[in-house]
PDB file of N, CA and C in Angstrom:
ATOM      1  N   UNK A   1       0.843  -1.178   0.000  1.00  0.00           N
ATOM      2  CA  UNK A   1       0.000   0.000   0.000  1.00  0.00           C
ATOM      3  C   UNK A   1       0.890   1.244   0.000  1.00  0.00           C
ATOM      4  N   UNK A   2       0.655   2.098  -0.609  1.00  0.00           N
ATOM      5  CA  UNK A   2       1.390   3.113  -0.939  1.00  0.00           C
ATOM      6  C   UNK A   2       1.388   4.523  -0.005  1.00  0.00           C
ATOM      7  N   UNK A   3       1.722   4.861   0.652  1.00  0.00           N
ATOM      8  CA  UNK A   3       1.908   6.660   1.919  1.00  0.00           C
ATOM      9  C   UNK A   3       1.946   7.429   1.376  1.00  0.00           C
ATOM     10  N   UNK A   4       1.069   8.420   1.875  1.00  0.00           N
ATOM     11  CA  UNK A   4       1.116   9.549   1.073  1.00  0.00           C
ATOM     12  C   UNK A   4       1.245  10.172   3.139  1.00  0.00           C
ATOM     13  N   UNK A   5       2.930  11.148   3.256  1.00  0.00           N
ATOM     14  CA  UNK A   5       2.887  12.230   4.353  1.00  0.00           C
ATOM     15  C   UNK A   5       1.993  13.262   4.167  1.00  0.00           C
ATOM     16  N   UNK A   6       1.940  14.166   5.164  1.00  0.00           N
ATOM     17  CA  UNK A   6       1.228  15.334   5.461  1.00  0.00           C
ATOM     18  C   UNK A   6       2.189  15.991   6.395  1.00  0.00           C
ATOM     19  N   UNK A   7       3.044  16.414   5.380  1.00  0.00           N
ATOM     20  CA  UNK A   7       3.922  17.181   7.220  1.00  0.00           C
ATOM     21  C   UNK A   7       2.853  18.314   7.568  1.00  0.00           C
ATOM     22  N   UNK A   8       2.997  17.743   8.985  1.00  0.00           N
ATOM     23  CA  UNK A   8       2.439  18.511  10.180  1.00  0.00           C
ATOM     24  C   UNK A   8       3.517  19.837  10.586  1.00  0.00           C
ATOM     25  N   UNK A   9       3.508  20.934  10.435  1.00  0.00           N
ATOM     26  CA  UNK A   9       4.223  22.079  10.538  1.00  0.00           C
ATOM     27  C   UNK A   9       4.247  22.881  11.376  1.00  0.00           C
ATOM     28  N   UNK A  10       2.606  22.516  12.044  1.00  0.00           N
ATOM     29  CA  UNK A  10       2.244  22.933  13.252  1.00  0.00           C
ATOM     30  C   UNK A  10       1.281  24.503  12.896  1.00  0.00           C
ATOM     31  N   UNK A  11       0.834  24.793  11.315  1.00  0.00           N
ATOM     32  CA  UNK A  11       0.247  25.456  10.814  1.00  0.00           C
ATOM     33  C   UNK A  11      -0.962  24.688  10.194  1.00  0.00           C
ATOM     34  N   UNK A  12      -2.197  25.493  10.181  1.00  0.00           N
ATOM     35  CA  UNK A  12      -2.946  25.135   8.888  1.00  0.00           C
ATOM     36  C   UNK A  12      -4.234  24.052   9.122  1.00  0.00           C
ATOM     37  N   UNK A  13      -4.718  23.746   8.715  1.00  0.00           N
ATOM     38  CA  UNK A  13      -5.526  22.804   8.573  1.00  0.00           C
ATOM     39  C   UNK A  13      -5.825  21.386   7.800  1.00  0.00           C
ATOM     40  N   UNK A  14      -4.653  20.590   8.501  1.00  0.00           N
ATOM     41  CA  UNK A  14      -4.027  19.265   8.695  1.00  0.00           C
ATOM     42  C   UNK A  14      -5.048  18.431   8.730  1.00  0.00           C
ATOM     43  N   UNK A  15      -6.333  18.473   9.569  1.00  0.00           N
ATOM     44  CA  UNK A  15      -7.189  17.420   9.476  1.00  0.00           C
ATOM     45  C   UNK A  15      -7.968  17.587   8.268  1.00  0.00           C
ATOM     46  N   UNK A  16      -8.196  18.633   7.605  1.00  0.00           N
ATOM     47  CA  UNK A  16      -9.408  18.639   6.250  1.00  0.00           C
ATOM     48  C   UNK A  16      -8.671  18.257   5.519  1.00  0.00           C
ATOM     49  N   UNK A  17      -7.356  18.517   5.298  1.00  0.00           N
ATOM     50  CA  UNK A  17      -6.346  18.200   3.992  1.00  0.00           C
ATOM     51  C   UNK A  17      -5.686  16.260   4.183  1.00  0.00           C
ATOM     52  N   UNK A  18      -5.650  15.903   5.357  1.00  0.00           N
ATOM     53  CA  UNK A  18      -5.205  14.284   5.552  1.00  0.00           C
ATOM     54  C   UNK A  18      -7.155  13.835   5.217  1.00  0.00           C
ATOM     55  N   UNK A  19      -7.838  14.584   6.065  1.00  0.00           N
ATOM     56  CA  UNK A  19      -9.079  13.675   5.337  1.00  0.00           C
ATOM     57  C   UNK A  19      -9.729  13.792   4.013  1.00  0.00           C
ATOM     58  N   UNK A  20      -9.537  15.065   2.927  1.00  0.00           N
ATOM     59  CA  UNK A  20      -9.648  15.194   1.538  1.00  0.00           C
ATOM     60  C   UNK A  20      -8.651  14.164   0.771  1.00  0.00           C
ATOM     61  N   UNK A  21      -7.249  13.637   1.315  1.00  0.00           N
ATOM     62  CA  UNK A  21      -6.109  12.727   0.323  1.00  0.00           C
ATOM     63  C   UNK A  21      -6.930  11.354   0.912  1.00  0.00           C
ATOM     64  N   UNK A  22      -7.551  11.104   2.230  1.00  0.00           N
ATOM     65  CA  UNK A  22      -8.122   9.633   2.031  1.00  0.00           C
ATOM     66  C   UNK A  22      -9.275   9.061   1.501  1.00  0.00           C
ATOM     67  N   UNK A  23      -9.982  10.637   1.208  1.00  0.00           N
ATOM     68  CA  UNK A  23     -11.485   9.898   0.306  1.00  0.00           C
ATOM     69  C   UNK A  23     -11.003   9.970  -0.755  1.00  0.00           C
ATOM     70  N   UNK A  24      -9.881  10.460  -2.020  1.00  0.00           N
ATOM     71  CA  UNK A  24      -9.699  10.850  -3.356  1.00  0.00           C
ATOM     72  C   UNK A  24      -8.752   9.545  -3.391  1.00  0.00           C
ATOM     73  N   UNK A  25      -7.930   9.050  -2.056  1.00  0.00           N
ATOM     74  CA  UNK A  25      -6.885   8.133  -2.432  1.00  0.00           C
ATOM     75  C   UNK A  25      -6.803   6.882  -2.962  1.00  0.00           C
ATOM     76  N   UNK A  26      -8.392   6.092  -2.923  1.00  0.00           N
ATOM     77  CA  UNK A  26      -8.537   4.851  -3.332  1.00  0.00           C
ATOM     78  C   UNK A  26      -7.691   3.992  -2.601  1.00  0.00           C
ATOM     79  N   UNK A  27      -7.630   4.037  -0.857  1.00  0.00           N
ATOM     80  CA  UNK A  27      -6.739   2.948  -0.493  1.00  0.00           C
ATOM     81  C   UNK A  27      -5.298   3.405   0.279  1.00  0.00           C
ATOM     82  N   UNK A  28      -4.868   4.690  -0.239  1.00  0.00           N
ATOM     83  CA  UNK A  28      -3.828   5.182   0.200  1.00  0.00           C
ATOM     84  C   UNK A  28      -3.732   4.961   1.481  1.00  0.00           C
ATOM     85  N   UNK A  29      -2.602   4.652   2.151  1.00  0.00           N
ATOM     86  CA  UNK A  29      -2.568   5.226   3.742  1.00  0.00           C
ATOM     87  C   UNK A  29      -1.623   6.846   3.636  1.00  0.00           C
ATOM     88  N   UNK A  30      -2.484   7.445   4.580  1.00  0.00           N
ATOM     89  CA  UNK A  30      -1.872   8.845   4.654  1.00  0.00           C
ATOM     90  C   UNK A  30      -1.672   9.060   6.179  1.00  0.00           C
ATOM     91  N   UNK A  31      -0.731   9.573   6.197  1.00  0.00           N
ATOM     92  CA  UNK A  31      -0.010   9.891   7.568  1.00  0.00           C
ATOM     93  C   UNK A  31       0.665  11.840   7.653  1.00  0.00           C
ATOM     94  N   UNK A  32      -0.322  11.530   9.101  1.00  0.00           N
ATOM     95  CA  UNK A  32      -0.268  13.268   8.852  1.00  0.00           C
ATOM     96  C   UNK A  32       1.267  13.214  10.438  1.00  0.00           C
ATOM     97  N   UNK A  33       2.234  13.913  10.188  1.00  0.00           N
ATOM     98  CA  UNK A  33       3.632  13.647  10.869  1.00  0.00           C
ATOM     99  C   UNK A  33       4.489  15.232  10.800  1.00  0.00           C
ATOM    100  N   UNK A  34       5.116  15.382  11.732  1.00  0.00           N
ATOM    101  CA  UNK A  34       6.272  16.103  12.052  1.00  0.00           C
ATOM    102  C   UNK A  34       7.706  15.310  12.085  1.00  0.00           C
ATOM    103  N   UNK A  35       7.840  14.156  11.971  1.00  0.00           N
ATOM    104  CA  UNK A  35       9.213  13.056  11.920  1.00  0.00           C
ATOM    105  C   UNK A  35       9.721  13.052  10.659  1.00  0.00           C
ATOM    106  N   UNK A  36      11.040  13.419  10.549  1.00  0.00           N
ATOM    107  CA  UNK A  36      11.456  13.575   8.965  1.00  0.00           C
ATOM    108  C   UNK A  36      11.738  11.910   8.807  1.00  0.00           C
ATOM    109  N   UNK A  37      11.584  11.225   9.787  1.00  0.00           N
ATOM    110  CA  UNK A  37      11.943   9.534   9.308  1.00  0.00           C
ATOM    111  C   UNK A  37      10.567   8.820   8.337  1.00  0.00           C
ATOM    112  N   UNK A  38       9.431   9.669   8.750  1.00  0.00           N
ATOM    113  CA  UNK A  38       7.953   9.370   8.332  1.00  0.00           C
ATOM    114  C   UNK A  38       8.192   9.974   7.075  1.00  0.00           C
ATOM    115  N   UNK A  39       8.144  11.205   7.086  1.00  0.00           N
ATOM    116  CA  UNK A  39       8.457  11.509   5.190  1.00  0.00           C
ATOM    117  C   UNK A  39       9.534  10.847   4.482  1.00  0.00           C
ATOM    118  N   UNK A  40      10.223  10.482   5.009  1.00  0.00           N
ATOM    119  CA  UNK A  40      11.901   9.833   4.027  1.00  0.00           C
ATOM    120  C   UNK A  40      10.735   8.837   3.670  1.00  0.00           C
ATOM    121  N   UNK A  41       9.923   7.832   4.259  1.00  0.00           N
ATOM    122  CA  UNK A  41       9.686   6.683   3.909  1.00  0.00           C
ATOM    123  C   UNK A  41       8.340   6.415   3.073  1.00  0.00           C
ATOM    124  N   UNK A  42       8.132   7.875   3.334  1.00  0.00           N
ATOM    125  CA  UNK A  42       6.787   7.871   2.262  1.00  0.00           C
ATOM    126  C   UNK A  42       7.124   7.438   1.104  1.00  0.00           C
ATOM    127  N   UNK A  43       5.839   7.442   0.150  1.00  0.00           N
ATOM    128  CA  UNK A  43       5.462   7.210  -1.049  1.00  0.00           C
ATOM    129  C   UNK A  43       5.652   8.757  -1.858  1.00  0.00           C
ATOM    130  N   UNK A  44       4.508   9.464  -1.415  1.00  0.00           N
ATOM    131  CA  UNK A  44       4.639  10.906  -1.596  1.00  0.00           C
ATOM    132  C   UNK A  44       4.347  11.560  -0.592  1.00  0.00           C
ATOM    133  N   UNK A  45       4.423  13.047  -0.685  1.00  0.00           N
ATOM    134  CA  UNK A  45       4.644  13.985   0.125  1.00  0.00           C
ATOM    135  C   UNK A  45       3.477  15.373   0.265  1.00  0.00           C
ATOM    136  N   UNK A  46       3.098  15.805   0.693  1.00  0.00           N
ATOM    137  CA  UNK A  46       1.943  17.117   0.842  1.00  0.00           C
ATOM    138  C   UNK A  46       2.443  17.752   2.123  1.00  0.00           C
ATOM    139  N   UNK A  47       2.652  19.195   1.477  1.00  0.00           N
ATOM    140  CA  UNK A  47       3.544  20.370   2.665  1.00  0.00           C
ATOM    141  C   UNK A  47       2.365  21.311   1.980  1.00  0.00           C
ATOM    142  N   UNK A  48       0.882  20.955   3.321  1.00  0.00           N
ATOM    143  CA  UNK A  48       0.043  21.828   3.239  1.00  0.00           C
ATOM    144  C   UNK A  48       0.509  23.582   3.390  1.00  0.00           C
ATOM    145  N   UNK A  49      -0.427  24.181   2.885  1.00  0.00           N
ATOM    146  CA  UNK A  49      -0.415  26.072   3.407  1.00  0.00           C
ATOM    147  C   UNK A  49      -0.803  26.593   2.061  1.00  0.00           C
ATOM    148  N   UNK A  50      -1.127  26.545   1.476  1.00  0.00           N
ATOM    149  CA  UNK A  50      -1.316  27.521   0.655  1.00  0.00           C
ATOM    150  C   UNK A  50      -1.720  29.105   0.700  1.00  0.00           C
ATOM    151  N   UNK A  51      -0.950  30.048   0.201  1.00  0.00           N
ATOM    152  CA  UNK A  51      -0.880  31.462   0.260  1.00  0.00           C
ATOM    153  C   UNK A  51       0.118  31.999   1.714  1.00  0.00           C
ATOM    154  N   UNK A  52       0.482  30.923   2.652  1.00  0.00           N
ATOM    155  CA  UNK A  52       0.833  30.709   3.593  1.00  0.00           C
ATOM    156  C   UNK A  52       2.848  29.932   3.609  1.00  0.00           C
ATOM    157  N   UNK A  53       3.414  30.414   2.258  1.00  0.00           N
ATOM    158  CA  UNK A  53       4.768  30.015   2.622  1.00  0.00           C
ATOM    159  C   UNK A  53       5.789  30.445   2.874  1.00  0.00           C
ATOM    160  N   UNK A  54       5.711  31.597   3.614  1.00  0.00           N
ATOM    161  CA  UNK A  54       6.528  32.333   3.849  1.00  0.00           C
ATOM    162  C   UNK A  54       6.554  31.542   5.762  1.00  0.00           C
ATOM    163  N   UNK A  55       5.419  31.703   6.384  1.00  0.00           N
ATOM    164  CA  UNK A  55       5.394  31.326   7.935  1.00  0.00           C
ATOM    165  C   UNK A  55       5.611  29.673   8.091  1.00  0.00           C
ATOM    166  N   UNK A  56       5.103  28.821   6.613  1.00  0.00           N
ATOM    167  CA  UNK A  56       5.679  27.365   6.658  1.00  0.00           C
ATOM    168  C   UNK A  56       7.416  27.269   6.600  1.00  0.00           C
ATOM    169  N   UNK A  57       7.909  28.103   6.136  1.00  0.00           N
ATOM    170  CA  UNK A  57       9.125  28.300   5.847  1.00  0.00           C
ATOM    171  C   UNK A  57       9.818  28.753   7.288  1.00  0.00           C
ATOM    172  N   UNK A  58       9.360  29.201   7.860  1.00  0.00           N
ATOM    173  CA  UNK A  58       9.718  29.789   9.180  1.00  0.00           C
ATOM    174  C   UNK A  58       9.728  28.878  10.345  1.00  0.00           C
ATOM    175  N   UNK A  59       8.472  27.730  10.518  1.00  0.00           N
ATOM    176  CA  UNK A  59       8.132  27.448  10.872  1.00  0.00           C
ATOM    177  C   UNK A  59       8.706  25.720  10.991  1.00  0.00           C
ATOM    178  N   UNK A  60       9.784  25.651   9.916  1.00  0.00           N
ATOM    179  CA  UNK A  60      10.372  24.185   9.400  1.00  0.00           C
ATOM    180  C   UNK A  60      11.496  24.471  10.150  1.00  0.00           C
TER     181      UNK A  60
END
């Protein structure tokens, strides 16, 4: 089964965006995480914020 992360950034709205990738995912497991060991091992990757990357940037 294939991971799709959600780094958790500690910004934003993490639960609408991990629960919008598991109804569209057909199966995906998605893992919403702050552990860079959890993203290395993903599948793919989602670094929510949009209009918002200047304070994600700050905030990493």
């Amino acid at each position: 089964m294939a991971t799709v992360a959600v780094i958790d950034y500690g910004m934003g709205n993490i639960r609408s965006v991990s629960k919008a990738l598991e109804h569209v995912s057909g199966g995906t497991r998605v893992v919403v995480t702050h552990e860079a060991e959890a993203v290395l091992q993903a599948d793919r990757v989602v670094l929510p914020g949009v209009g918002a990357l200047q304070d994600c940037v700050s905030e990493l």
